[in-house]
C-alpha atoms as a PDB file:
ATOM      1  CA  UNK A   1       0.000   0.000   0.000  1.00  0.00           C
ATOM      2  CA  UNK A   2       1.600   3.236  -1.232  1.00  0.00           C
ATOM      3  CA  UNK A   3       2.368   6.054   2.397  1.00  0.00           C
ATOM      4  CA  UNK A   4       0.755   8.894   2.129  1.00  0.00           C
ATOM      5  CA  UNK A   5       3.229  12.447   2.253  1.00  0.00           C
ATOM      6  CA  UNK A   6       2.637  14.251   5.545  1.00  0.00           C
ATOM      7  CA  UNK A   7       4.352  16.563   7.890  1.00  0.00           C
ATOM      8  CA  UNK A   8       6.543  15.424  10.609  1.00  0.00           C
ATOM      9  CA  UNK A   9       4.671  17.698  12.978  1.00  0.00           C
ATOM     10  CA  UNK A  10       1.604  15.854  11.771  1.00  0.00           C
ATOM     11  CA  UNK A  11       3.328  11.942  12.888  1.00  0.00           C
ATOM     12  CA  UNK A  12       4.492  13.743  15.999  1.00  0.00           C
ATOM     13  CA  UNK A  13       1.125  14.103  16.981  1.00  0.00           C
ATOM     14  CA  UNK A  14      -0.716  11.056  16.063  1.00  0.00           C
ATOM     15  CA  UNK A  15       2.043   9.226  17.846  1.00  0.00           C
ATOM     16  CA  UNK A  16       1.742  11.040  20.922  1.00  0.00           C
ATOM     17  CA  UNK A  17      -2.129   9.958  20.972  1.00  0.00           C
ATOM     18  CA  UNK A  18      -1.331   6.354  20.762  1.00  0.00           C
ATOM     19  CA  UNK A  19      -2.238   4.751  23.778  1.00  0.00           C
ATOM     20  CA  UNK A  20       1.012   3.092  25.754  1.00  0.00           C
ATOM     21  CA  UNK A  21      -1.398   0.398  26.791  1.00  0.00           C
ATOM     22  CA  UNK A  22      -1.636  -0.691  23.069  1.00  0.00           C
ATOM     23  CA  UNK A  23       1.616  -2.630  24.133  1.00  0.00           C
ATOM     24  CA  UNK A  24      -0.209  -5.151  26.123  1.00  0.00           C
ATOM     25  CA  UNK A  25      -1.432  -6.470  22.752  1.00  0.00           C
ATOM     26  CA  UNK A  26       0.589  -8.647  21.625  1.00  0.00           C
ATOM     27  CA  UNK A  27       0.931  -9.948  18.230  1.00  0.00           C
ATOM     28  CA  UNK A  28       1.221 -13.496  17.751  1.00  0.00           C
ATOM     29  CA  UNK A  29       3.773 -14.288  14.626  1.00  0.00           C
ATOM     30  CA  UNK A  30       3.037 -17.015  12.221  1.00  0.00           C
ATOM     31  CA  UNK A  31       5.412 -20.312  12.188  1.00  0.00           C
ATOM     32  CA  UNK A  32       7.569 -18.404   9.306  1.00  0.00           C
ATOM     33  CA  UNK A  33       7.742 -15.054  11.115  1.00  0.00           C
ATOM     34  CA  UNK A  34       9.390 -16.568  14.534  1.00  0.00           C
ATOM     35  CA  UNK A  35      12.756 -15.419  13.941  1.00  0.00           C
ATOM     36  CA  UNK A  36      11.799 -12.179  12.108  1.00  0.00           C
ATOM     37  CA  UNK A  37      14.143  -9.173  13.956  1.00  0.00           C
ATOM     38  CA  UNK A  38      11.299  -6.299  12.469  1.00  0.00           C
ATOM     39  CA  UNK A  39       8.115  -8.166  13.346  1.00  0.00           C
ATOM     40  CA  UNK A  40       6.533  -5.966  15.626  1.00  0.00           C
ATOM     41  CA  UNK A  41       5.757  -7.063  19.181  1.00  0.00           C
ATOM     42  CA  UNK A  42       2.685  -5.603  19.844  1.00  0.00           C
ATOM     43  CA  UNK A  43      -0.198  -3.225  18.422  1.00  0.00           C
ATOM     44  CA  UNK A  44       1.885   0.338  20.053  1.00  0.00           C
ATOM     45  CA  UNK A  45       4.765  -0.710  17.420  1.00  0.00           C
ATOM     46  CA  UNK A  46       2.596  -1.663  14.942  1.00  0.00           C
ATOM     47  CA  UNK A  47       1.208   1.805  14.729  1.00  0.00           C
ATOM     48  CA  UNK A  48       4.590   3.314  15.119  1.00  0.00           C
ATOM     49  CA  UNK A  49       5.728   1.331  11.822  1.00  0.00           C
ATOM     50  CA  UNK A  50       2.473   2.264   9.913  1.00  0.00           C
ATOM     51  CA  UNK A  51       3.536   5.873  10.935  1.00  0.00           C
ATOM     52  CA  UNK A  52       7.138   4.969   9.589  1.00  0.00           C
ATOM     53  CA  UNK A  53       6.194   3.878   6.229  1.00  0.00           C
ATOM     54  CA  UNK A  54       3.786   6.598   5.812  1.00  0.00           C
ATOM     55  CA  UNK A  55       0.367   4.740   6.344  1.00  0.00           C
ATOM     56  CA  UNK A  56      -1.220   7.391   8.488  1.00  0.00           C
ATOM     57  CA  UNK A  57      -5.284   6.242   8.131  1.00  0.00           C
ATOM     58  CA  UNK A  58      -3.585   2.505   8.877  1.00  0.00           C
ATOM     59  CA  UNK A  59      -1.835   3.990  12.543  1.00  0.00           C
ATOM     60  CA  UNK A  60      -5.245   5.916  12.999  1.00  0.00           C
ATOM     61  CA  UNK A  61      -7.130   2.876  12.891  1.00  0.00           C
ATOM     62  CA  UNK A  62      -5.015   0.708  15.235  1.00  0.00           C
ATOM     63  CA  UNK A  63      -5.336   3.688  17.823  1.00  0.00           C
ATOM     64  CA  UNK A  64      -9.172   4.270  17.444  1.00  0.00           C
ATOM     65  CA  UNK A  65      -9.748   0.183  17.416  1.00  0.00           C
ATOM     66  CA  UNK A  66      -7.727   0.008  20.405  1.00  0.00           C
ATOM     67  CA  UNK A  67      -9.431   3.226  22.392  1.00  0.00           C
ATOM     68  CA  UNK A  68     -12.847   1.356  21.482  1.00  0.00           C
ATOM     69  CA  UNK A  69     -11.509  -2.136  23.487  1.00  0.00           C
ATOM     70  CA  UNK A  70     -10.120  -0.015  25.800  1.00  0.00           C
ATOM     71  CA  UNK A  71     -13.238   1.943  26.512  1.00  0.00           C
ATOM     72  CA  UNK A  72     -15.779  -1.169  26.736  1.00  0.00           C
ATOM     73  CA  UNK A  73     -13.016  -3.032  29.435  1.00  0.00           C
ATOM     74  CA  UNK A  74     -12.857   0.428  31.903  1.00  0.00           C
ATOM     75  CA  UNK A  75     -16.506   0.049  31.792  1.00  0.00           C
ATOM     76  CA  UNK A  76     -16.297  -3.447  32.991  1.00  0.00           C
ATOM     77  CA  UNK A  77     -18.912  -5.433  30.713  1.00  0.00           C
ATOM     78  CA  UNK A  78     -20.983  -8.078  32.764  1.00  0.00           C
ATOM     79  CA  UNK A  79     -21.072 -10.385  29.813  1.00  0.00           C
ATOM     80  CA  UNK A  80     -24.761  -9.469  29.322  1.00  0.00           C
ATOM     81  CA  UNK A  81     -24.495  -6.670  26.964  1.00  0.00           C
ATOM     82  CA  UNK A  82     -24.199  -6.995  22.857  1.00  0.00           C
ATOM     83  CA  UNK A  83     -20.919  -7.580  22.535  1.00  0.00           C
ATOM     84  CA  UNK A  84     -18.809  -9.660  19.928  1.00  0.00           C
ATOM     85  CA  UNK A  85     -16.010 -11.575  22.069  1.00  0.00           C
ATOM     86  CA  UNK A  86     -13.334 -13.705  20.790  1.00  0.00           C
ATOM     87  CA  UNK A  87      -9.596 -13.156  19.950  1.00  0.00           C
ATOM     88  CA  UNK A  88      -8.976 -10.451  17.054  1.00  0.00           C
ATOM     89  CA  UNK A  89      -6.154  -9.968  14.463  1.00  0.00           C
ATOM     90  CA  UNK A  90      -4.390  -7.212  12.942  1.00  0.00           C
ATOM     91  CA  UNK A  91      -4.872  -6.285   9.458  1.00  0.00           C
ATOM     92  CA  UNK A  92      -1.525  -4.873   7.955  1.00  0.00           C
ATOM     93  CA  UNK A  93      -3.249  -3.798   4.727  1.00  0.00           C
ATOM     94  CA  UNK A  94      -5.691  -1.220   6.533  1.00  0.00           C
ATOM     95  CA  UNK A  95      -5.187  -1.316  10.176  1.00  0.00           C
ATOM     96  CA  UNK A  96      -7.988  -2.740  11.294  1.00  0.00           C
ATOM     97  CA  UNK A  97      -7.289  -4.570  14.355  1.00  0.00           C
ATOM     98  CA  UNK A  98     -10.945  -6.654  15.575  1.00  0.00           C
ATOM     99  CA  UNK A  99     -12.163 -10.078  15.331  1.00  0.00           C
ATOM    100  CA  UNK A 100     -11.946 -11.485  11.930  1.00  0.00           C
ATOM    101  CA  UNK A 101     -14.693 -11.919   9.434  1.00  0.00           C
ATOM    102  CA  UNK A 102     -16.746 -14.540   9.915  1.00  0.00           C
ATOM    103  CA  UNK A 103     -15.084 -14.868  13.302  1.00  0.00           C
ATOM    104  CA  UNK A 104     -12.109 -16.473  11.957  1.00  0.00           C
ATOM    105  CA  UNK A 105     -11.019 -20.162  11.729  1.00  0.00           C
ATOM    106  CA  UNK A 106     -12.258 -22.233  14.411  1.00  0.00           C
ATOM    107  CA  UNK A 107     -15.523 -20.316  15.247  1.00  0.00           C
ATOM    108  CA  UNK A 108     -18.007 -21.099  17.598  1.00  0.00           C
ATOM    109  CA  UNK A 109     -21.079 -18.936  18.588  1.00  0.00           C
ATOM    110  CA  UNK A 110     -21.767 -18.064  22.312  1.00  0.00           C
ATOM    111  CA  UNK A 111     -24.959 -19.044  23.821  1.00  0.00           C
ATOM    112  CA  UNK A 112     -26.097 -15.811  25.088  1.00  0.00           C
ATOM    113  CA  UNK A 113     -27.714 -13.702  23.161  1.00  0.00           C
ATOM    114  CA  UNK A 114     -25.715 -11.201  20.972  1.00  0.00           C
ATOM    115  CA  UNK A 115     -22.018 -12.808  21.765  1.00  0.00           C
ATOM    116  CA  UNK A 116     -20.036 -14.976  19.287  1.00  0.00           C
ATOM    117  CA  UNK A 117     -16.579 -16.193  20.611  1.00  0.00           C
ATOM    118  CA  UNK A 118     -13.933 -17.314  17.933  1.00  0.00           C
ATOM    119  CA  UNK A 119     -12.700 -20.369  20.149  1.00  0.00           C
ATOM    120  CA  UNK A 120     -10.424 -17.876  22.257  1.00  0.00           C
ATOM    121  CA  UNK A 121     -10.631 -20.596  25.171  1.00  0.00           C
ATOM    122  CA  UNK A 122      -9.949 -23.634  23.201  1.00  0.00           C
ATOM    123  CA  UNK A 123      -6.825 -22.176  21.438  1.00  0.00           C
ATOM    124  CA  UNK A 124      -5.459 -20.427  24.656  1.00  0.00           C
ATOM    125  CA  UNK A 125      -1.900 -21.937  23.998  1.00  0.00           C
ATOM    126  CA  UNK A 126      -0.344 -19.973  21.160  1.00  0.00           C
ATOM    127  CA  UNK A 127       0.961 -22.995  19.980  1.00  0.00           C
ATOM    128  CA  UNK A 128      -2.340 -24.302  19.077  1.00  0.00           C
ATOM    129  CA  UNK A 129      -2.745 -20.451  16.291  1.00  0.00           C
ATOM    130  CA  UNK A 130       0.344 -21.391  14.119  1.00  0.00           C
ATOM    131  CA  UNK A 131      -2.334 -23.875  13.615  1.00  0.00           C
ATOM    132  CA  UNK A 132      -4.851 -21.923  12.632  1.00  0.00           C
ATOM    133  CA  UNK A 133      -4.520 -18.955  10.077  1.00  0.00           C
ATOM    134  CA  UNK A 134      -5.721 -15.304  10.926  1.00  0.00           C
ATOM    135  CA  UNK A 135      -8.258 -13.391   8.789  1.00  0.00           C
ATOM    136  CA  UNK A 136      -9.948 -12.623   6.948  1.00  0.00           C
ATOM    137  CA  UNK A 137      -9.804  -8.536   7.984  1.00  0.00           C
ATOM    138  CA  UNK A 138     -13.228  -7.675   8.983  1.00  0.00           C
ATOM    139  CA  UNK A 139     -12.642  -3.998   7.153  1.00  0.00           C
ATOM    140  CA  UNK A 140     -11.165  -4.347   3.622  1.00  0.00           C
ATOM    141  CA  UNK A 141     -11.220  -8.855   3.585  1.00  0.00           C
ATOM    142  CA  UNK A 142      -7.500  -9.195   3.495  1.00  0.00           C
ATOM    143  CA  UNK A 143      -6.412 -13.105   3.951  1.00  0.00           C
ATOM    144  CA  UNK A 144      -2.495 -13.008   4.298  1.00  0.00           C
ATOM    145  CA  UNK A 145      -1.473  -9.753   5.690  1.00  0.00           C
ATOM    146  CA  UNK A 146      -2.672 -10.183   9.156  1.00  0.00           C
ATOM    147  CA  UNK A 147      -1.604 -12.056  12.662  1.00  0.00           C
ATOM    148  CA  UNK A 148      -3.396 -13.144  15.557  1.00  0.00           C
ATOM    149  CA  UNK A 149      -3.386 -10.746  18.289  1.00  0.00           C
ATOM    150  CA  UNK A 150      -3.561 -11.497  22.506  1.00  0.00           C
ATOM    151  CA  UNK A 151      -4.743  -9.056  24.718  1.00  0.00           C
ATOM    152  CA  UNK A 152      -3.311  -9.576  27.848  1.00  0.00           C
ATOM    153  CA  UNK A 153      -3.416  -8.242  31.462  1.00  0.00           C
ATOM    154  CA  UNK A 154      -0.774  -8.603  34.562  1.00  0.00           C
ATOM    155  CA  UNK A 155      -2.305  -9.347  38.049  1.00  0.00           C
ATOM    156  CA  UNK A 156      -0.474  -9.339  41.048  1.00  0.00           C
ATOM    157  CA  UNK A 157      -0.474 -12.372  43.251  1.00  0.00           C
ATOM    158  CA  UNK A 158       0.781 -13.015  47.099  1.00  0.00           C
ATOM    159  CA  UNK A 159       2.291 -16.572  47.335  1.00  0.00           C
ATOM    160  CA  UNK A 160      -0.887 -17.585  48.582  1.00  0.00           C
ATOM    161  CA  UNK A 161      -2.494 -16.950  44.994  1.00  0.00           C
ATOM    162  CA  UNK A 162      -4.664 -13.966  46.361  1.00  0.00           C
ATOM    163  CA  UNK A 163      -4.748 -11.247  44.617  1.00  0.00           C
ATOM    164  CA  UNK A 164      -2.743  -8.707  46.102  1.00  0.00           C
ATOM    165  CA  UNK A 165      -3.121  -4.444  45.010  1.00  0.00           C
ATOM    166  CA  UNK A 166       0.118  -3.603  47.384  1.00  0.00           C
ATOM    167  CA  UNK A 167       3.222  -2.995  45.718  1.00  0.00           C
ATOM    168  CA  UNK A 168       5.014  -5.599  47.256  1.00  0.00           C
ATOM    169  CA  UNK A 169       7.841  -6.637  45.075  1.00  0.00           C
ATOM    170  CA  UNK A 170       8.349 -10.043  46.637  1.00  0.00           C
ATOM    171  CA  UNK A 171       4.530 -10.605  45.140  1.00  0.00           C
ATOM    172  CA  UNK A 172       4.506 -12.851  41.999  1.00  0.00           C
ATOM    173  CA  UNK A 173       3.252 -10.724  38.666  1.00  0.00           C
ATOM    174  CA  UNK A 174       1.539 -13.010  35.971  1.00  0.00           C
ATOM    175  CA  UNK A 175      -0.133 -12.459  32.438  1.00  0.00           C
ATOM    176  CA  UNK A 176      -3.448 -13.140  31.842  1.00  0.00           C
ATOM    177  CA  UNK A 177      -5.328 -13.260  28.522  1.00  0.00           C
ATOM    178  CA  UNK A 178      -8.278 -11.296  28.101  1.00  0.00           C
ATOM    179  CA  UNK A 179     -10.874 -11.739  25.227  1.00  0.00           C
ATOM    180  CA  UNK A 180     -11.106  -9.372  22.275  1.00  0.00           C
ATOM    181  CA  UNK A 181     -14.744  -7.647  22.890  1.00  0.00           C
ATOM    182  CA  UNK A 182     -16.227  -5.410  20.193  1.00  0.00           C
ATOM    183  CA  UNK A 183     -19.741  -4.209  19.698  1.00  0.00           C
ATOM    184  CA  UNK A 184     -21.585  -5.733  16.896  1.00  0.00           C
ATOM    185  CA  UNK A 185     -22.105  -3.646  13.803  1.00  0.00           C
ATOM    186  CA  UNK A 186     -25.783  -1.972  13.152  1.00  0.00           C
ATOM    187  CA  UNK A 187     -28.437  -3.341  11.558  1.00  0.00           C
ATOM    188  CA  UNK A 188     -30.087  -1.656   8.798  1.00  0.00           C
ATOM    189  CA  UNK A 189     -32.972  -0.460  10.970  1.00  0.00           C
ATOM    190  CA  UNK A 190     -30.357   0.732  13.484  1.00  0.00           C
ATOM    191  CA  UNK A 191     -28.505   2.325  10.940  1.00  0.00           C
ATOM    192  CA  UNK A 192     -32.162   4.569   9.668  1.00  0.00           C
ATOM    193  CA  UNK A 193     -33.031   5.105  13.159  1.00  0.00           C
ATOM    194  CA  UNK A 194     -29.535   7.052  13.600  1.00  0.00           C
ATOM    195  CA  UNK A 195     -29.412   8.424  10.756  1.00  0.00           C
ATOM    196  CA  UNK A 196     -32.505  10.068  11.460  1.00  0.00           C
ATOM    197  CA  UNK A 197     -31.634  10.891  15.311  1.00  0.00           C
ATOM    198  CA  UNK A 198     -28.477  12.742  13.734  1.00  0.00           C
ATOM    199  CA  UNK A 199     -30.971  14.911  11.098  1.00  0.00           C
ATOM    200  CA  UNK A 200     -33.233  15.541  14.085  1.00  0.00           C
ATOM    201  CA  UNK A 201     -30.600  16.522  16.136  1.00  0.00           C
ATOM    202  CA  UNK A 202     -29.004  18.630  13.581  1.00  0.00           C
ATOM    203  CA  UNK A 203     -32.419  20.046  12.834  1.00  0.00           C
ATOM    204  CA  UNK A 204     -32.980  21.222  16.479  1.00  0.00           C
ATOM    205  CA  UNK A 205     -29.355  23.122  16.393  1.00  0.00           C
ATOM    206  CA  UNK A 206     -30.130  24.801  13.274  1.00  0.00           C
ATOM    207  CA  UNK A 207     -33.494  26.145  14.488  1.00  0.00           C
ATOM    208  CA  UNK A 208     -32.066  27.830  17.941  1.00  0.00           C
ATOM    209  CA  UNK A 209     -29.479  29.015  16.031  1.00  0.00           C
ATOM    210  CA  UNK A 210     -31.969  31.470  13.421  1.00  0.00           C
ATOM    211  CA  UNK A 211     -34.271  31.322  16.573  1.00  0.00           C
ATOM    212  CA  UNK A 212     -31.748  33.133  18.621  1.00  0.00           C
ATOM    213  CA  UNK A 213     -30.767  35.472  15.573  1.00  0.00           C
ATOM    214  CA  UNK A 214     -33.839  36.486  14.988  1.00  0.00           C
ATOM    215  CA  UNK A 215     -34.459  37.605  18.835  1.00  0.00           C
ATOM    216  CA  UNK A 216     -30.678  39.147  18.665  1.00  0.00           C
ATOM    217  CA  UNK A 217     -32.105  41.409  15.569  1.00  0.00           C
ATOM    218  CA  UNK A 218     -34.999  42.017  17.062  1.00  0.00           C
ATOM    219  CA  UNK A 219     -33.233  43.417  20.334  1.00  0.00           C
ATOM    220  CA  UNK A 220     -30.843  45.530  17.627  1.00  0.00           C
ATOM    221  CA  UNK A 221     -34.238  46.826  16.074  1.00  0.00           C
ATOM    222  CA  UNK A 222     -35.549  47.989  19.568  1.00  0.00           C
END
C-alpha cells in the first residue's frame, strides 16, 4: 500500500495519541515469522511502523480500534451486553485490528444472546494459532497480511495466589489473557433510526441558532 506524504509535525502528533497500553497487545507471529528481527511485538509498534512507512489512516485505525476495546473493558462489561467476544487480528493492509470476518477459523457462537466467541478458550496456547490462520480482515477482507493478536493483562499475586493491590515486590506478577470484545455492527434499521436521530438533532441546532438570531435582531431593532 503506497504512504501517504505528511508533515513530521503531523506523525508527531498522532504518535503522541497512541495509547502506551496498546503494548499489552501482543501480536502473535506465524510459524515463518518466529525469527523475524522487524516483526513488531505488539499493536503500540505496529502503529509506530504504519507511521514509519507513511500509512497514516492505517496507525489511525489501530489507535481508534484500540481506544474502542479499551473503553468497553474500563466500563467493565458483565457479559450481558451486545458484545462480539473472541480473539482479534491485525490487518496490515488497513489497520484494522478486531475479530476477523466470519469470526475467523475455528468459530463457535456463544450461547447468550448477541455474543459470538472465535474459540479464544480452546486455542489459549499460542501454539495451538500457528495452527490456525488469521483473517480474513473484517474492514477491507485481506487473507495473508494479518496475525493473531492477545490481549493480555498482569495481576499481582501473594504466594498464597490472592490477589494482592500492594506494591510488594516479593509478590509474583503473571499475564493473563483477556478476550477481544467489540460491539456488533448496526443493523439496517439501526442504521435509519440514527441516521434520522443525527438529522433531528441537527435540525434542532439549526433552528435555535436562526431562533436566537432572529431575537438578537430584534433586540438591535428595539
Amino acid at each position: 500500500m503506497a504512504g501517504q506524504e505528511v508533515s513530521g509535525e503531523l506523525l508527531r502528533e498522532i504518535e503522541l495519541k497512541i495509547d502506551i497500553r496498546s503494548a499489552s497487545i501482543l501480536i502473535i507471529p506465524k510459524q515463518d515469522e518466529m525469527n523475524d528481527t522487524n516483526m513488531p511485538k505488539n499493536l503500540h509498534n505496529a502503529a509506530e511502523l504504519f507511521l514509519r512507512v507513511g500509512m497514516v489512516n492505517a496507525a489511525e485505525t489501530v489507535k481508534k480500534n484500540v481506544a474502542q476495546l479499551l473503553d468497553i473493558y474500563s466500563n467493565n462489561p458483565d457479559g450481558k451486553s451486545n458484545f462480539i467476544v473472541g480473539r482479534g487480528n491485525v490487518c496490515w493492509a488497513c489497520g484494522h485490528c478486531g475479530i476477523p470476518k466470519g469470526g475467523g477459523g475455528g468459530a463457535k457462537k456463544n450461547q447468550n444472546k448477541g455474543n459470538h466467541n472465535n474459540n479464544i478458550q480452546d486455542d489459549n496456547d499460542d501454539d495451538l494459532l500457528y495452527k490456525i490462520p488469521p483473517g480474513p480482515c473484517n474492514k477491507c477482507g485481506e487473507t495473508e497480511q494479518v496475525n493473531w493478536i492477545k490481549v493480555t493483562t498482569t495481576t499481582t499475586t501473594t504466594q498464597t495466589g490472592v490477589l494482592d493491590k500492594t506494591k510488594n515486590n516479593n509478590n509474583a506478577k503473571k499475564e493473563e489473557e483477556l478476550p477481544w470484545i467489540e460491539t456488533p455492527p448496526l443493523s439496517e434499521e439501526e442504521l435509519k433510526k440514527k441516521k434520522e436521530a443525527q438529522l433531528l438533532a441537527k435540525r434542532k441546532e439549526v433552528e435555535e441558532q436562526v431562533k436566537r438570531a432572529l431575537e438578537e435582531r430584534e433586540r438591535k431593532n428595539l
